[in-house]
C-alpha atoms as a PDB file:
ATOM      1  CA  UNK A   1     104.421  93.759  89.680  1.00  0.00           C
ATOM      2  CA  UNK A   2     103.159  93.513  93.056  1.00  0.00           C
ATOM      3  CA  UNK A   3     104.402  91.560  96.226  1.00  0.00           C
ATOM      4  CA  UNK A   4     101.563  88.344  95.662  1.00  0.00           C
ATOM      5  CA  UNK A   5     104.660  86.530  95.010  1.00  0.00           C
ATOM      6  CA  UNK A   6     106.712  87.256  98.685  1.00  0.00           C
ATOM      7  CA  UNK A   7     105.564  84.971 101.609  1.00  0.00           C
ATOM      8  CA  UNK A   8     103.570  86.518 104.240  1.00  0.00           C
ATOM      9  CA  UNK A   9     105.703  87.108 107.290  1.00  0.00           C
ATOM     10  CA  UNK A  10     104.284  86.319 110.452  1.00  0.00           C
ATOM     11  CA  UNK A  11     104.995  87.413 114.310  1.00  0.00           C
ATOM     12  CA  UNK A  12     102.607  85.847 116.743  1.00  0.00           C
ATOM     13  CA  UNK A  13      99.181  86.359 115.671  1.00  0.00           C
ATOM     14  CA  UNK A  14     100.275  88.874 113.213  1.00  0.00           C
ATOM     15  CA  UNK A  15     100.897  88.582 109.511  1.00  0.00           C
ATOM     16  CA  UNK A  16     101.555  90.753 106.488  1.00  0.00           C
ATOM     17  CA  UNK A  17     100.753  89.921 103.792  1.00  0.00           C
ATOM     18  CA  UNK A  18      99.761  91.357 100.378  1.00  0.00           C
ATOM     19  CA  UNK A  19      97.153  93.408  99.210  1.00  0.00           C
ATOM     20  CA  UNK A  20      94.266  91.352  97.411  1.00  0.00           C
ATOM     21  CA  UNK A  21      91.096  92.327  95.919  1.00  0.00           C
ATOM     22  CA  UNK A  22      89.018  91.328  98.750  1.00  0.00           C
ATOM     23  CA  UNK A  23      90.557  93.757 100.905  1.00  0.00           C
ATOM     24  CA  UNK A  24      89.657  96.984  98.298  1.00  0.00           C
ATOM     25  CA  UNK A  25      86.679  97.232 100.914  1.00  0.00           C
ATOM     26  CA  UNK A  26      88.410  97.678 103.739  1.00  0.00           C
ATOM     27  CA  UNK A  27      91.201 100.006 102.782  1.00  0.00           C
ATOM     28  CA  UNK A  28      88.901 101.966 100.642  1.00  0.00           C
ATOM     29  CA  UNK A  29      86.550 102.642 103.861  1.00  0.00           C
ATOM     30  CA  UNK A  30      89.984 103.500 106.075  1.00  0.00           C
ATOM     31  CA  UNK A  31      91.205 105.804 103.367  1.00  0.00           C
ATOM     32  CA  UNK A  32      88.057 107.641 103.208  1.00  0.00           C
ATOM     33  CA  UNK A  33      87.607 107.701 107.091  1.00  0.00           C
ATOM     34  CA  UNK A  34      87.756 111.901 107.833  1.00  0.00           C
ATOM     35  CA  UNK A  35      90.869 110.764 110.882  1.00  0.00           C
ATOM     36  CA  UNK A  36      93.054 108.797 108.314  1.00  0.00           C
ATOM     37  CA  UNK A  37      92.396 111.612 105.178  1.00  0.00           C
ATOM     38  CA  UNK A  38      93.826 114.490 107.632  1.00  0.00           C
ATOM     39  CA  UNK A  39      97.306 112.504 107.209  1.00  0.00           C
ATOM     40  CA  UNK A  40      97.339 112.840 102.924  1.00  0.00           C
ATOM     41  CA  UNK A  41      98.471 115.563 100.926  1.00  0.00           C
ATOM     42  CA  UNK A  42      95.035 115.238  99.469  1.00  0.00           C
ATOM     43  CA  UNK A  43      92.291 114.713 102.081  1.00  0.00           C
ATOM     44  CA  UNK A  44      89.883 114.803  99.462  1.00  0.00           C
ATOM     45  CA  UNK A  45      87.165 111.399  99.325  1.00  0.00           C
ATOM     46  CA  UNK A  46      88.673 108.858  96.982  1.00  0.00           C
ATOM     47  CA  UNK A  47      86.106 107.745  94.774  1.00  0.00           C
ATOM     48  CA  UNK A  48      85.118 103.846  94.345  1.00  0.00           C
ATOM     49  CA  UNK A  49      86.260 103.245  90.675  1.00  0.00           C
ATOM     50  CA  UNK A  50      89.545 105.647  91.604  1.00  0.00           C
ATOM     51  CA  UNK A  51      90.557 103.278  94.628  1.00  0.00           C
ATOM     52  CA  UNK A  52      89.719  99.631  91.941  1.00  0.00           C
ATOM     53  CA  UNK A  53      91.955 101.424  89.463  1.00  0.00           C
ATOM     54  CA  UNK A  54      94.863 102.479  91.629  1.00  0.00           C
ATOM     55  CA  UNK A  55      94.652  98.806  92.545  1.00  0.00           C
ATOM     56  CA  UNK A  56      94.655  97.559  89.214  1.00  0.00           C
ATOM     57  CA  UNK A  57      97.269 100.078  87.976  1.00  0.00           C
ATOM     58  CA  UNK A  58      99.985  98.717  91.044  1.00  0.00           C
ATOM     59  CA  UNK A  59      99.304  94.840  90.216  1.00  0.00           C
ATOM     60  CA  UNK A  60     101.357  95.967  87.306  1.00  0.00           C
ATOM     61  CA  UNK A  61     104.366  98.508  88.980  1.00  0.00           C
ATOM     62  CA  UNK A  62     107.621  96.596  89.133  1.00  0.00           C
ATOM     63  CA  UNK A  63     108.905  97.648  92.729  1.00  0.00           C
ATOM     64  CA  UNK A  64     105.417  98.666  94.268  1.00  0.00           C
ATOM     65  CA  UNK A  65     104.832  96.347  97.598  1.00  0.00           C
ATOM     66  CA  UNK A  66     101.506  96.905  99.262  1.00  0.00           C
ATOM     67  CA  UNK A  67     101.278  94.847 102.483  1.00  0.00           C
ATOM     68  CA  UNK A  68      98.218  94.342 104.855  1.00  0.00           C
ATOM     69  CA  UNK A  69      98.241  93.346 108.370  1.00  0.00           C
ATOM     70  CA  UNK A  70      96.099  90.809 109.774  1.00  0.00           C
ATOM     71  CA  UNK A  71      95.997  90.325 113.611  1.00  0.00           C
ATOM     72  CA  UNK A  72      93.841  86.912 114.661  1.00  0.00           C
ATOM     73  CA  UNK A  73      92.864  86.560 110.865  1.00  0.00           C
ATOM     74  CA  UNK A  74      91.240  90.405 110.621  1.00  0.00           C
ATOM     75  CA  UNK A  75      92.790  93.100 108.244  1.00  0.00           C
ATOM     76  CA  UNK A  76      93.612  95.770 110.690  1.00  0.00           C
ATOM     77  CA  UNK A  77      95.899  97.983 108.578  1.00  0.00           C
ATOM     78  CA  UNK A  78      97.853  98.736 105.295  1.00  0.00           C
ATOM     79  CA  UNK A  79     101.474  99.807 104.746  1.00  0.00           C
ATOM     80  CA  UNK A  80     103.760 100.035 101.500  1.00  0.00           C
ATOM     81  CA  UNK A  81     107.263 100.204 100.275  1.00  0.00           C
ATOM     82  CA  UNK A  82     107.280 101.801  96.764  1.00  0.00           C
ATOM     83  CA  UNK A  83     108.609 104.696  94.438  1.00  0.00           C
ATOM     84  CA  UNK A  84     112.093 102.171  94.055  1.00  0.00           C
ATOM     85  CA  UNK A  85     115.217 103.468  93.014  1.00  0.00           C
ATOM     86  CA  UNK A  86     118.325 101.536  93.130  1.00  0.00           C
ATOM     87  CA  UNK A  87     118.569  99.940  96.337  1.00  0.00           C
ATOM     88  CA  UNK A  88     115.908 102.678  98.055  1.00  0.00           C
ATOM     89  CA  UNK A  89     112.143 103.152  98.721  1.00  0.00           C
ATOM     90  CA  UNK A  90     109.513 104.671 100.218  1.00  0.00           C
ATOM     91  CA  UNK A  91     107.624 103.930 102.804  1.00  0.00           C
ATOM     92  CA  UNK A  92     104.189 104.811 103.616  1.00  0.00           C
ATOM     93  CA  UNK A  93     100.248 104.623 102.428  1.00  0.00           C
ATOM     94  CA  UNK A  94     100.222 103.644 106.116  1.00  0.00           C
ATOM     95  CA  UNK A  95      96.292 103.311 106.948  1.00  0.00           C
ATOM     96  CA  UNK A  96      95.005 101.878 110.218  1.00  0.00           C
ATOM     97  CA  UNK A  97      91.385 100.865 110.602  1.00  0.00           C
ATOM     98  CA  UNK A  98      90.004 103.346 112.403  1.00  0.00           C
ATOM     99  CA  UNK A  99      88.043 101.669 114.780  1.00  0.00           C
ATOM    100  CA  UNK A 100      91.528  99.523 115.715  1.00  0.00           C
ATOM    101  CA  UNK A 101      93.547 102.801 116.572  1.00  0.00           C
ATOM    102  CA  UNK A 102      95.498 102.653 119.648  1.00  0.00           C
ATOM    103  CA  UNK A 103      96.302  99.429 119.974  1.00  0.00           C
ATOM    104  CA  UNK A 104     100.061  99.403 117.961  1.00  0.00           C
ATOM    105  CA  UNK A 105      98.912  98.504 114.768  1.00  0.00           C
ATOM    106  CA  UNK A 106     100.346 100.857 113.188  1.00  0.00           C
ATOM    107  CA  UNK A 107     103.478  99.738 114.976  1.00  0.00           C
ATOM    108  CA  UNK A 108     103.438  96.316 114.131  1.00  0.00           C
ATOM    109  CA  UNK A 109     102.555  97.031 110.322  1.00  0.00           C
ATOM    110  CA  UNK A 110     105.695  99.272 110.611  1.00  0.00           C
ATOM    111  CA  UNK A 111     108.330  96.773 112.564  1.00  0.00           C
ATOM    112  CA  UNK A 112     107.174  93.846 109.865  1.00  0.00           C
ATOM    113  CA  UNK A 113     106.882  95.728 106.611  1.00  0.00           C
ATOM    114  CA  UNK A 114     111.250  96.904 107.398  1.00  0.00           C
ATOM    115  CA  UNK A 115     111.593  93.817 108.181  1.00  0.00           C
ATOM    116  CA  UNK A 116     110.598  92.770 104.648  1.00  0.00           C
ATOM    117  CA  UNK A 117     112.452  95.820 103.081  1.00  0.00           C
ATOM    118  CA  UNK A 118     116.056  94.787 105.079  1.00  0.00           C
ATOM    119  CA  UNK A 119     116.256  91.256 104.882  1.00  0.00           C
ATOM    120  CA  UNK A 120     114.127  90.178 101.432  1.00  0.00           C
ATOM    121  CA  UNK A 121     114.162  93.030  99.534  1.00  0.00           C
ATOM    122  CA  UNK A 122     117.470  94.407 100.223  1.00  0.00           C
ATOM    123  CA  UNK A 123     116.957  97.909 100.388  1.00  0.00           C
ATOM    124  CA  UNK A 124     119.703  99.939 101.942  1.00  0.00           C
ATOM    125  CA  UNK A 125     117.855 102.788 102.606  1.00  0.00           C
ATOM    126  CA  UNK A 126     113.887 103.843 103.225  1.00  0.00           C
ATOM    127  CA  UNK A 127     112.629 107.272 103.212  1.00  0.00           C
ATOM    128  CA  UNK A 128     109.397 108.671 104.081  1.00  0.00           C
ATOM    129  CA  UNK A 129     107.425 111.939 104.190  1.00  0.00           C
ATOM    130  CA  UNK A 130     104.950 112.899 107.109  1.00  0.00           C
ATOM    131  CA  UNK A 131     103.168 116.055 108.259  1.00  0.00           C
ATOM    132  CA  UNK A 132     104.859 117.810 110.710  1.00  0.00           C
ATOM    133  CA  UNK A 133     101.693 117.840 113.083  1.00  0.00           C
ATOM    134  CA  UNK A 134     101.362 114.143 112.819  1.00  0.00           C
ATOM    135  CA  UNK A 135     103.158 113.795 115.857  1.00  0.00           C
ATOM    136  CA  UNK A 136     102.113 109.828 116.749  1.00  0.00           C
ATOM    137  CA  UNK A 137     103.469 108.926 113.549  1.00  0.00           C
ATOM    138  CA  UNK A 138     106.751 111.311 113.731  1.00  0.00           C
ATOM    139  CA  UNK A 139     107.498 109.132 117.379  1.00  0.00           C
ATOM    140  CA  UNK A 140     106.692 105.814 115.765  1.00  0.00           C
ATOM    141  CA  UNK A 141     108.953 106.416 112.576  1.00  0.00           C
ATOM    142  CA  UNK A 142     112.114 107.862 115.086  1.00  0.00           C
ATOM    143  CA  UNK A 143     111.185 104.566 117.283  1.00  0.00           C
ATOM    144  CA  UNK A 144     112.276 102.756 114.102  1.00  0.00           C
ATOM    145  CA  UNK A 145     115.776 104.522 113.746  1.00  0.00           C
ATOM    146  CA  UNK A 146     114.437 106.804 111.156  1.00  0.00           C
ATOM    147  CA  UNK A 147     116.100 110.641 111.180  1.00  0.00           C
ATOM    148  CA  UNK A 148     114.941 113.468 109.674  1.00  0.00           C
ATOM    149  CA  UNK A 149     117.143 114.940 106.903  1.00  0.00           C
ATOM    150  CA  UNK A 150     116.688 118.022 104.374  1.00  0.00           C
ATOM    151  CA  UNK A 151     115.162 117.771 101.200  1.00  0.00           C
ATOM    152  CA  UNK A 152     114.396 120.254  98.964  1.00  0.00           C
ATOM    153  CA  UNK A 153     111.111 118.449  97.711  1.00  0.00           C
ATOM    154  CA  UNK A 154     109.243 118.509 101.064  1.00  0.00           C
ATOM    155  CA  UNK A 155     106.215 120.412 101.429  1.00  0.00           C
ATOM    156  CA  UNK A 156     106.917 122.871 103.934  1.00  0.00           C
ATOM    157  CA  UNK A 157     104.372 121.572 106.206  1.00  0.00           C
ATOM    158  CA  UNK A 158     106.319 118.054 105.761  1.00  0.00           C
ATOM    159  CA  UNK A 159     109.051 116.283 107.050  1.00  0.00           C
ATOM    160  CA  UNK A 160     111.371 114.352 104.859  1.00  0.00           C
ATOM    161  CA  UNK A 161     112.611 111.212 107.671  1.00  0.00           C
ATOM    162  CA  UNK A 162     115.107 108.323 106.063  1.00  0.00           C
ATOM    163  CA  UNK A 163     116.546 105.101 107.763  1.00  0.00           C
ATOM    164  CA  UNK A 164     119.274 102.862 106.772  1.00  0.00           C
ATOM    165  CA  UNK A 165     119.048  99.569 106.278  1.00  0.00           C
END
């Protein structure tokens, strides 16, 4: 089940919203873009029909949430809360168009998509995993009160950060 049903949340001339169809473009181009692959455990080129069937395949996950951000009506970046258990997710899939970087995207995809998991979805607690050498990312995530804590299923060249909500 995906978020279509949750109201897009909007700050300014920012809104998140969920994925549609007619963004598979965009995100497909940002995933594939050689300075957001670096950031996956797989940097490898996602293949068209791959990226239309992961698509298809979370339209029917109970729990997956796939938000994009649209600043003055453009899709400038993608963020997610999935992998739910209990009153916990993930957080991550964060992808920023490339040619946006730099200007707190990122950020803003960040602030709203919490927002969404603390005060409609209830979670008490959001976890993510990050390579160690993404250092932007590391600063933006402890910005947002998240802490890194052990886990034994990091890869080593991973941090495992969590925040309370």
């Amino acid at each position: 089940m995906s978020d279509l049903g949750l109201e897009p949340l909007v700050e300014g001339d920012a809104t998140l919203r969920g994925l549609r169809e007619a963004d598979l473009p965009a995100t497909f181009a940002w995933r594939n873009d050689p300075r957001s692959r670096q950031w996956f455990h797989s940097d490898a080129v996602i293949e068209w029909d791959a990226h239309l069937a992961w698509f298809r395949g979370y339209l029917e996950k109970a729990g997956d949430h796939v938000f994009v951000l649209e600043v003055g009506g453009r899709p400038v970046a993608q963020v997610s809360l999935y992998g739910v258990e209990g009153d916990a997710a993930e957080f991550g899939r964060l992808l920023v168009d490339p040619e946006t970087r730099g200007k707190g995207y990122g950020r803003v995809a960040s602030v709203l998509c919490l927002r969404v998991a603390d005060e409609v979805l209830g979670f008490g607690l959001v976890h993510l995993e990050v390579k160690r050498e993404n250092v932007a990312a590391i600063r933006i995530y402890e910005a947002l009160g998240f802490v890194v804590a052990p886990s034994n299923a990091t890869p080593a060249d991973s941090l495992y950060m969590m925040r309370r909500g």
